[in-house]
Protein backbone atom coordinates (compact mmCIF):
# COMPACT_ATOMS: atom_id res chain seq x y z
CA UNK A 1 121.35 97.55 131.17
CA UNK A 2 119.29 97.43 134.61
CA UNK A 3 118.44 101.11 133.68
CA UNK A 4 115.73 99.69 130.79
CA UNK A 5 112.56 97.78 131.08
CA UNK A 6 112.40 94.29 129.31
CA UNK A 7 108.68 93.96 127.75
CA UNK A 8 107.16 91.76 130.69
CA UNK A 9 108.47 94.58 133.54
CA UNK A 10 106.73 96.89 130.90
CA UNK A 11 103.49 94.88 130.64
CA UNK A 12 103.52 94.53 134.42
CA UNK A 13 103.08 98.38 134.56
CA UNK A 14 100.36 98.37 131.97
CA UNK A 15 98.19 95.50 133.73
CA UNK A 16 98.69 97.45 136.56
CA UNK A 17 96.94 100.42 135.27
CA UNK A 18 94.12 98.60 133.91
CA UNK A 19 93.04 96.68 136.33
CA UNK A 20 95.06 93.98 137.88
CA UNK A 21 95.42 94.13 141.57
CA UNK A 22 97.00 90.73 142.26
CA UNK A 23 100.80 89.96 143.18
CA UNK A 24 102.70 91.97 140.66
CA UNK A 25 105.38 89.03 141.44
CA UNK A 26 102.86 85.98 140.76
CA UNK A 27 103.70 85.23 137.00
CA UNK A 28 100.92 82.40 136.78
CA UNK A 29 97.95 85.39 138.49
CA UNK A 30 99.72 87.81 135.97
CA UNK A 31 99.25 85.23 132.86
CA UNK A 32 95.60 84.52 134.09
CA UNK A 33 94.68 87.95 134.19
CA UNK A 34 95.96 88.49 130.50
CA UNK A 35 94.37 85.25 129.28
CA UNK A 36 90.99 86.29 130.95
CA UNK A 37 90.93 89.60 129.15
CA UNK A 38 91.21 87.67 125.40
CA UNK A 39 88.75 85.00 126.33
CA UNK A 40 86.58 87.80 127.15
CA UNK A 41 87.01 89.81 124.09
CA UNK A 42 86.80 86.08 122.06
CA UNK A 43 90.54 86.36 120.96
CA UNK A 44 92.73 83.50 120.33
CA UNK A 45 94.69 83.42 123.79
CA UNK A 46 98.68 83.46 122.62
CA UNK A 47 100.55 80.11 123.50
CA UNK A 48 103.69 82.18 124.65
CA UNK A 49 101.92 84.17 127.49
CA UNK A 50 104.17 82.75 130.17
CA UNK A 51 107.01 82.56 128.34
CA UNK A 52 106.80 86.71 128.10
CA UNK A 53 107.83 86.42 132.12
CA UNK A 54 110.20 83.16 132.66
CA UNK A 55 111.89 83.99 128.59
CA UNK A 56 111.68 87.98 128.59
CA UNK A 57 110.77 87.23 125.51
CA UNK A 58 109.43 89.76 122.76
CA UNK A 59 105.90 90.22 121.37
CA UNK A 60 104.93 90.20 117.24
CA UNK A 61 102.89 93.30 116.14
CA UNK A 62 99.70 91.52 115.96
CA UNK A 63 100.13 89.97 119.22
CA UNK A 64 100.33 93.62 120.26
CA UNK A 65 97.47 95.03 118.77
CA UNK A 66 95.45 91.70 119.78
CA UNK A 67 96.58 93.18 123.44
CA UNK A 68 94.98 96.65 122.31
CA UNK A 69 91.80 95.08 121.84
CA UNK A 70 91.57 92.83 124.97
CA UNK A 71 92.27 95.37 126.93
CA UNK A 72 89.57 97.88 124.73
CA UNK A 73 91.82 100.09 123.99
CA UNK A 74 90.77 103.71 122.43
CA UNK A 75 93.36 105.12 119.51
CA UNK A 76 95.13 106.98 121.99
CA UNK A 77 95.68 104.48 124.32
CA UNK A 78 96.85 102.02 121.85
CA UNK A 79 98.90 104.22 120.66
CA UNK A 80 100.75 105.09 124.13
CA UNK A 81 100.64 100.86 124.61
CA UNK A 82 102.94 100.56 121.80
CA UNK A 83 105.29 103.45 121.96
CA UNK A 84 105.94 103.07 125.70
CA UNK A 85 105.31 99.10 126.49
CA UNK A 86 105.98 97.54 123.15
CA UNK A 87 108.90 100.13 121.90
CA UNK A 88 107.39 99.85 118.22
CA UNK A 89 105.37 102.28 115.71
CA UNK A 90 101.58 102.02 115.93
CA UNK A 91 100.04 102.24 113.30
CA UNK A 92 100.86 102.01 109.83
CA UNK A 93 98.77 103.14 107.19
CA UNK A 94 100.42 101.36 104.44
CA UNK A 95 99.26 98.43 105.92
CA UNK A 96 96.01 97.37 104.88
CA UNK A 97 95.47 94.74 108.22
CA UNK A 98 97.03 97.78 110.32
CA UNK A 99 94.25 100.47 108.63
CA UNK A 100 91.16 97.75 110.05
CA UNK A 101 92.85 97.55 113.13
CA UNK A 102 92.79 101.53 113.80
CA UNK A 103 89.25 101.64 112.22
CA UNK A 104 88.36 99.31 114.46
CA UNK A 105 89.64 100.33 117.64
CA UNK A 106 88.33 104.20 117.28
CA UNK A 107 85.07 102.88 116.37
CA UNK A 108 84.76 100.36 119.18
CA UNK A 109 84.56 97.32 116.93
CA UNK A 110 85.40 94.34 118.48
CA UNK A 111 88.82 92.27 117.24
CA UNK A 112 86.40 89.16 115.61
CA UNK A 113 84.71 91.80 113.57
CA UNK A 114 88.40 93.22 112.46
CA UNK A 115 89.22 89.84 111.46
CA UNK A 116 86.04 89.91 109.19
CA UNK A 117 86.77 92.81 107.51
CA UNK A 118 90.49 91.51 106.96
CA UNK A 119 88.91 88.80 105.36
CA UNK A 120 86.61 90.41 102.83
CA UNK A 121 89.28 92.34 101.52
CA UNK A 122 91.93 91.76 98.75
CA UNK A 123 94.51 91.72 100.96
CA UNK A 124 98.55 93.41 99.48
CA UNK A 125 101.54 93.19 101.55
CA UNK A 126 104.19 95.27 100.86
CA UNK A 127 107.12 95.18 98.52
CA UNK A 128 109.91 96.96 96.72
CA UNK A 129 108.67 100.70 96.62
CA UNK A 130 108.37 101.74 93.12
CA UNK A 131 105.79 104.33 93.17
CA UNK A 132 106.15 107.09 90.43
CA UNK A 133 103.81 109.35 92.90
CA UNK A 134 104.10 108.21 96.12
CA UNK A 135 101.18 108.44 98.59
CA UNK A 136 102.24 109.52 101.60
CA UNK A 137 101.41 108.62 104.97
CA UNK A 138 99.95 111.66 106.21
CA UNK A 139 97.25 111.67 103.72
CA UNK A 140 96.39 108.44 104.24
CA UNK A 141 95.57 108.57 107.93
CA UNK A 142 93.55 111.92 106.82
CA UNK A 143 91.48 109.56 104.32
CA UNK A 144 91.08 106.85 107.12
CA UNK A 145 90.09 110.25 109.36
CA UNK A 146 87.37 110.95 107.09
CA UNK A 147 85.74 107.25 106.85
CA UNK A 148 82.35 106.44 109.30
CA UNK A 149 81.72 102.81 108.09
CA UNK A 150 83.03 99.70 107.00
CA UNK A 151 81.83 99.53 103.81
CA UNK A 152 83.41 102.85 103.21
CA UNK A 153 86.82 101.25 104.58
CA UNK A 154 86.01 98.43 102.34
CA UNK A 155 85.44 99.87 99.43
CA UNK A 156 88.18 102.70 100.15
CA UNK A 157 90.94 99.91 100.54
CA UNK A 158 89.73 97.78 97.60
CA UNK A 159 89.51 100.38 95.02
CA UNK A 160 92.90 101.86 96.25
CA UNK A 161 95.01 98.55 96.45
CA UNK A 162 98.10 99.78 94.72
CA UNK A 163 98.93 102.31 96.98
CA UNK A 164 99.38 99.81 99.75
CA UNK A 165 101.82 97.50 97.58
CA UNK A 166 104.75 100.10 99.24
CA UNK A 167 105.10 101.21 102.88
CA UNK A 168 107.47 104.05 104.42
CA UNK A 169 107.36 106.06 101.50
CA UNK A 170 107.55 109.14 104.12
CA UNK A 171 110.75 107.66 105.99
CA UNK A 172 112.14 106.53 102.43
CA UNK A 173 112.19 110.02 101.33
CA UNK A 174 113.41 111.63 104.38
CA UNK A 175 116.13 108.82 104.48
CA UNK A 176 117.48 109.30 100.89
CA UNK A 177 117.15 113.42 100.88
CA UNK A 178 119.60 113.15 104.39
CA UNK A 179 121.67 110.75 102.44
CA UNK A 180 122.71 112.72 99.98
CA UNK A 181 123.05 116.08 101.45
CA UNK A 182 125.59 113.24 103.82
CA UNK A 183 127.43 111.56 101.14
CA UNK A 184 127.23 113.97 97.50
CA UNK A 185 130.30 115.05 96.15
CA UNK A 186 131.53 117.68 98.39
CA UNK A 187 128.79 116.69 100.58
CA UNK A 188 128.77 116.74 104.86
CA UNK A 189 130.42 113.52 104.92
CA UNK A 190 133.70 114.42 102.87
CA UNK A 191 134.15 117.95 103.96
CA UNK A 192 134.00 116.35 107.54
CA UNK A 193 136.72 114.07 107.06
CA UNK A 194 138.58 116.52 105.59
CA UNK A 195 138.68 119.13 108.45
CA UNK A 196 137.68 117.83 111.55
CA UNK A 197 137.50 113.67 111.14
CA UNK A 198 140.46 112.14 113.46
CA UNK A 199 140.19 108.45 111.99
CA UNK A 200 139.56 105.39 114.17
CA UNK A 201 143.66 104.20 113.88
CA UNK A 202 145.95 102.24 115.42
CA UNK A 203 148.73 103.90 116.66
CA UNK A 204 150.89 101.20 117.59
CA UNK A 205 150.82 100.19 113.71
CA UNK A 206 150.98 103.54 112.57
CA UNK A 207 153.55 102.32 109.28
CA UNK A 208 151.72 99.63 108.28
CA UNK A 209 150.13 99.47 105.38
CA UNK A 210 146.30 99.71 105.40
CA UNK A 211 143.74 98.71 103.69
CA UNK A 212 142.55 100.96 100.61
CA UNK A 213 139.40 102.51 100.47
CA UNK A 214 136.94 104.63 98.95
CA UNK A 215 136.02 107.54 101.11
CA UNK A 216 132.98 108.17 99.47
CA UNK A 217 131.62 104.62 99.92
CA UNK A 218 128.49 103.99 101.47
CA UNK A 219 129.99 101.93 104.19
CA UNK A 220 132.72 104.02 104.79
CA UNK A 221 130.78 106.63 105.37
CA UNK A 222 128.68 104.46 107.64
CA UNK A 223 131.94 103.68 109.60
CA UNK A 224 132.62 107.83 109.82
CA UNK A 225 129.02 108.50 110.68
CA UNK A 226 129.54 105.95 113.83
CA UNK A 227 133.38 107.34 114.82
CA UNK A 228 134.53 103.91 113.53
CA UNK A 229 136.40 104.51 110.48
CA UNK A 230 139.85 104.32 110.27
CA UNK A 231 142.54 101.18 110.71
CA UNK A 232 141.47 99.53 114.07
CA UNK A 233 137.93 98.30 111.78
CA UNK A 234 139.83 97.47 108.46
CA UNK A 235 138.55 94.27 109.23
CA UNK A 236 134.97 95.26 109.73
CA UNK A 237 135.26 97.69 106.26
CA UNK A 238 135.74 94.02 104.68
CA UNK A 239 132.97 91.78 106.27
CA UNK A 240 130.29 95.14 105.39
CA UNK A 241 128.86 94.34 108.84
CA UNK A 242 129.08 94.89 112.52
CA UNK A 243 126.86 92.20 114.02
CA UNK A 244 130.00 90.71 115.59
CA UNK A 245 130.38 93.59 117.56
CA UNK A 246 127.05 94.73 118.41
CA UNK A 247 125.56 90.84 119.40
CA UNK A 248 125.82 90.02 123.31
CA UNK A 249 127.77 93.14 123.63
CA UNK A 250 127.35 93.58 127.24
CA UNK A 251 127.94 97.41 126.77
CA UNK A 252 124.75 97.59 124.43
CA UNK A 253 121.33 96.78 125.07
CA UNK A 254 120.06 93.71 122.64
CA UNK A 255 116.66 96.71 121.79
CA UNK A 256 119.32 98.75 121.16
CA UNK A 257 121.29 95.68 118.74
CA UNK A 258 118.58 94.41 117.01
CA UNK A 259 117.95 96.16 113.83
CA UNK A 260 121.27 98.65 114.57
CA UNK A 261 122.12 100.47 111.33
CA UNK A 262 124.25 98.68 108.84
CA UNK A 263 125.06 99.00 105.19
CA UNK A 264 122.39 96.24 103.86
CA UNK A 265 119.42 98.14 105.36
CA UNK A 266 120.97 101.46 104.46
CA UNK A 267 121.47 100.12 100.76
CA UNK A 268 117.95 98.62 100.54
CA UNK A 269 116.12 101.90 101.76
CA UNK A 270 118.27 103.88 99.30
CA UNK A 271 117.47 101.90 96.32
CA UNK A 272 113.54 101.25 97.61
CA UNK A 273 113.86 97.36 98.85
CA UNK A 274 111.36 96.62 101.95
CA UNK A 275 112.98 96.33 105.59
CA UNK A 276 111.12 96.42 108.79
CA UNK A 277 109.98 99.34 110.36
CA UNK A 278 112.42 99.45 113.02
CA UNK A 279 115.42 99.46 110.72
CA UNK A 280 113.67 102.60 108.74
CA UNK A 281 113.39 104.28 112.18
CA UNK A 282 116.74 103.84 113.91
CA UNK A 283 118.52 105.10 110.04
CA UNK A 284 116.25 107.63 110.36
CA UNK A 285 117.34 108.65 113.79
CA UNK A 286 121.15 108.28 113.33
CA UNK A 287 121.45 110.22 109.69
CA UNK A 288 119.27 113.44 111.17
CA UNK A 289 121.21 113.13 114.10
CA UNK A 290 124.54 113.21 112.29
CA UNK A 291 123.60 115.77 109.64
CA UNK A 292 122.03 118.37 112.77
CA UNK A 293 125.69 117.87 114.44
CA UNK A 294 127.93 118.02 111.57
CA UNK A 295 126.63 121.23 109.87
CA UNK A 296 127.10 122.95 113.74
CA UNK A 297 131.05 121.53 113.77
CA UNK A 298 131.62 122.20 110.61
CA UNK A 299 130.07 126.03 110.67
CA UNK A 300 132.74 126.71 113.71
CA UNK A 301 135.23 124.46 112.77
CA UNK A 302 134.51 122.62 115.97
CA UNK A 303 132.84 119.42 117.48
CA UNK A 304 132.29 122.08 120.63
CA UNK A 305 128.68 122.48 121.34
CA UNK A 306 128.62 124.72 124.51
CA UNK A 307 125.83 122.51 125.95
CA UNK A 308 123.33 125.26 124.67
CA UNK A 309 119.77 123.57 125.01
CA UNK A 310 118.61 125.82 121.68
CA UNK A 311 120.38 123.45 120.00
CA UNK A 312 119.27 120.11 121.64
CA UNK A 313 115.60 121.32 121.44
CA UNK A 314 116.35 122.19 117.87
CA UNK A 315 117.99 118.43 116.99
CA UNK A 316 115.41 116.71 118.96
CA UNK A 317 112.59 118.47 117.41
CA UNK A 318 113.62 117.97 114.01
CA UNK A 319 114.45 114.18 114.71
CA UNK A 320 110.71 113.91 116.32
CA UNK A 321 109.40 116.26 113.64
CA UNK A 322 110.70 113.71 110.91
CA UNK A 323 109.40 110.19 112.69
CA UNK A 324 106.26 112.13 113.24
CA UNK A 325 106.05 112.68 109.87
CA UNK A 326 106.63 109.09 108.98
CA UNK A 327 104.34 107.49 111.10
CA UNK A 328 106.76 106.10 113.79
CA UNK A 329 106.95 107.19 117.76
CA UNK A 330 108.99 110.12 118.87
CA UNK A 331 112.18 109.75 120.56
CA UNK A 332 111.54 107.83 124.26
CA UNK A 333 114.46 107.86 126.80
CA UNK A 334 112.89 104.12 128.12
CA UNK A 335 113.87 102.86 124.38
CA UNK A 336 118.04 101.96 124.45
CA UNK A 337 118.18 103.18 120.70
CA UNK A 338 116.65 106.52 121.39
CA UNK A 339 118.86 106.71 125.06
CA UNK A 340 122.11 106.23 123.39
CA UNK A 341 120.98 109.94 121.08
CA UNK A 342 119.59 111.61 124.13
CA UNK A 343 122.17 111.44 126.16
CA UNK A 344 124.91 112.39 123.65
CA UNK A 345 122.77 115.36 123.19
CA UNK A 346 123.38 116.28 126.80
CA UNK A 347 127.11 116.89 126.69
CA UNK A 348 129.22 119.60 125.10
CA UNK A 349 130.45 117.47 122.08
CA UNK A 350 127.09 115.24 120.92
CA UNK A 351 128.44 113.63 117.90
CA UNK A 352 131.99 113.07 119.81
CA UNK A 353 129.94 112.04 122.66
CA UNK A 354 127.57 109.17 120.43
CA UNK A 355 131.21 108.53 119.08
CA UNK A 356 133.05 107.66 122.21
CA UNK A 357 129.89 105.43 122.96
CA UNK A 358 130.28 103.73 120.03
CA UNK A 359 134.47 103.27 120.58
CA UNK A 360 133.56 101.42 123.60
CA UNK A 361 131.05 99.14 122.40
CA UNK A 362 133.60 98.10 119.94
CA UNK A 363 136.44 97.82 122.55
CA UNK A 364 134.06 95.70 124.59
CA UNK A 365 134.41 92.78 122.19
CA UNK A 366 137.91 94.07 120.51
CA UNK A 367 139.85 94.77 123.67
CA UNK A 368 140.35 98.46 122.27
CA UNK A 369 140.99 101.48 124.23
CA UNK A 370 140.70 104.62 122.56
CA UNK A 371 138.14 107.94 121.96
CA UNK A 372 138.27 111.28 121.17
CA UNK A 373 140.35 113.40 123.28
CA UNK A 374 138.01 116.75 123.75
């Protein structure tokens, strides 16, 4: 756990580089310096500045971008703050706030002004995604690219409201198309468990009876996906959830637990309900993962992956290539989600590898003692 920065040893780095020179151990200098910068810029100071030190408490997205503008922050820079410090997606152009707030911030417009603009609009949040012709992100941020005023923004984001009632359309996609190449009939999934799967069971009640279920199910696929299917979690194939695992696990960093893949977000991305970004992006992460390692086993009929760094370039460039493409930050090594991935990429069984880690979170809190024998 020690390994991982919590937000305020983060923030301590970024003050750091812009401009603090105090006593990087003086939390009321620290919160001082940070309150100075958003009375300069005329920004509501945040109540819970001090509580980001003596709490380790998290930061909300607009705090976030309310630091971006503080500080006068360029795109670039903002976009670094929050992949590195705040461990979330910048931008999102689905977002109609979000779009003022890059606008803004590339063309040095101070965060009062934003708020202005935010207020002239017709503001739409995002719902269920039911788009018949999805706008994707990409092409937004190209039409944001092109616009040189705020009356263009204006006018842009006004006369194109419905395409901002939906967000993620990009990760949607990707998420559903990996889905089903995981879990169709005769799909990844099934042909795994048929050839190379050894289930999650308990040995020492090897003739008792267990619990029936569907193969093909979405959460028991979930449970294969993560090593975990098989007797030892016929109580967690009931209860559709792991959150009584994963919370205050002391084996998994809470980044890492918060928003962890589960069968309710899974469900609501495939059937186009809204859940936070960072749900979208650690789905996205494990399903790419899982399909990049599964078609190499099953292709030689072995989990084996000879350590050959083709392949880790390969899986980590088509995992970056996809968030990339959906708007969200590349694999980090200082995020705990990300770290779990990399590092199971960096042994001579991956998937075995992110299994095992996942085995051992679950004997944490189950008293369990069992993995794959390689």
């Amino acid at each position: 756990m020690e390994t991982f920065r919590s937000f305020d040893r983060a923030l301590d780095t970024f003050i750091a580089e812009y401009g603090y020179n105090g006593d990087i151990g003086d939390i009321e200098e620290k919160t001082n310096f940070i309150k100075d910068k958003f009375k300069a810029s005329e920004i509501p100071v945040p109540r819970s500045i001090r509580r980001w030190y003596t709490e380790h408490i998290l930061i909300e997205r607009k705090t976030a971008f309310q630091i971006c503008f503080a500080f006068q922050l360029d795109i670039v820079q903002t976009e670094d703050f929050m992949r590195r410090i705040c461990l979330m997606r910048s931008f999102d152009y689905h977002n109609m706030e979000e779009i003022v707030y890059c606008f803004s911030l590339k063309h040095k417009i101070n965060y009062c002004m934003a708020q202005e603009i935010i207020s002239s609009m017709n503001m739409v949040k995002p719902d269920k995604f039911q788009a018949e012709v999805p706008v994707y992100t990409k092409f937004l941020e190209n039409d944001i690219e092109n616009i040189n005023s705020v009356d263009e923004l204006v006018k842009y984001l006004n006369e194109n409201a419905e395409i901002f009632e939906y967000n993620n359309a990009t990760a949607y996609h990707i998420i559903q198309t990996v889905w089903n190449d995981i879990a169709k009939p005769e799909g990844l999934a099934i042909r795994e468990r048929r050839k190379l799967y050894k289930a999650f069971d308990d040995e020492d009640n090897a003739g008792k009876k267990s619990r029936k279920r569907a193969e093909d199910s979405v959460w028991e696929i979930c449970l294969q996906i993560l090593g975990l299917s098989g007797s030892y979690a016929d109580s967690y194939y009931k209860e559709r959830s792991l959150k009584s695992i994963l919370k205050d696990n002391d084996l998994l960093h809470p980044l890492a637990e918060n928003c962890f893949p589960d069968r309710d977000g899974l469900n609501k991305v495939l059937t186009g309900r809204h859940v936070s970004y960072e749900r979208v992006r650690k789905l996205l992460i494990l399903l790419v993962f899982y399909k990049f390692w599964v078609i190499k086993a099953l292709n030689k009929n072995d989990y084996y992956s000879e350590q050959d760094e083709n392949d880790l370039e390969r899986c980590k460039s088509m995992i970056n290539e996809m968030l990339m493409d959906a708007g969200y930050p590349t694999l980090y090594p200082g995020n705990p989600y990300d770290f779990i991935f990399l590092a199971s990429m960096n042994t001579l069984f991956p998937l075995l590898s992110f299994r095992d880690i996942m085995r051992e979170i679950y004997g944490q809190k189950s008293c369990v003692t069992t993995g794959y024998e390689a």
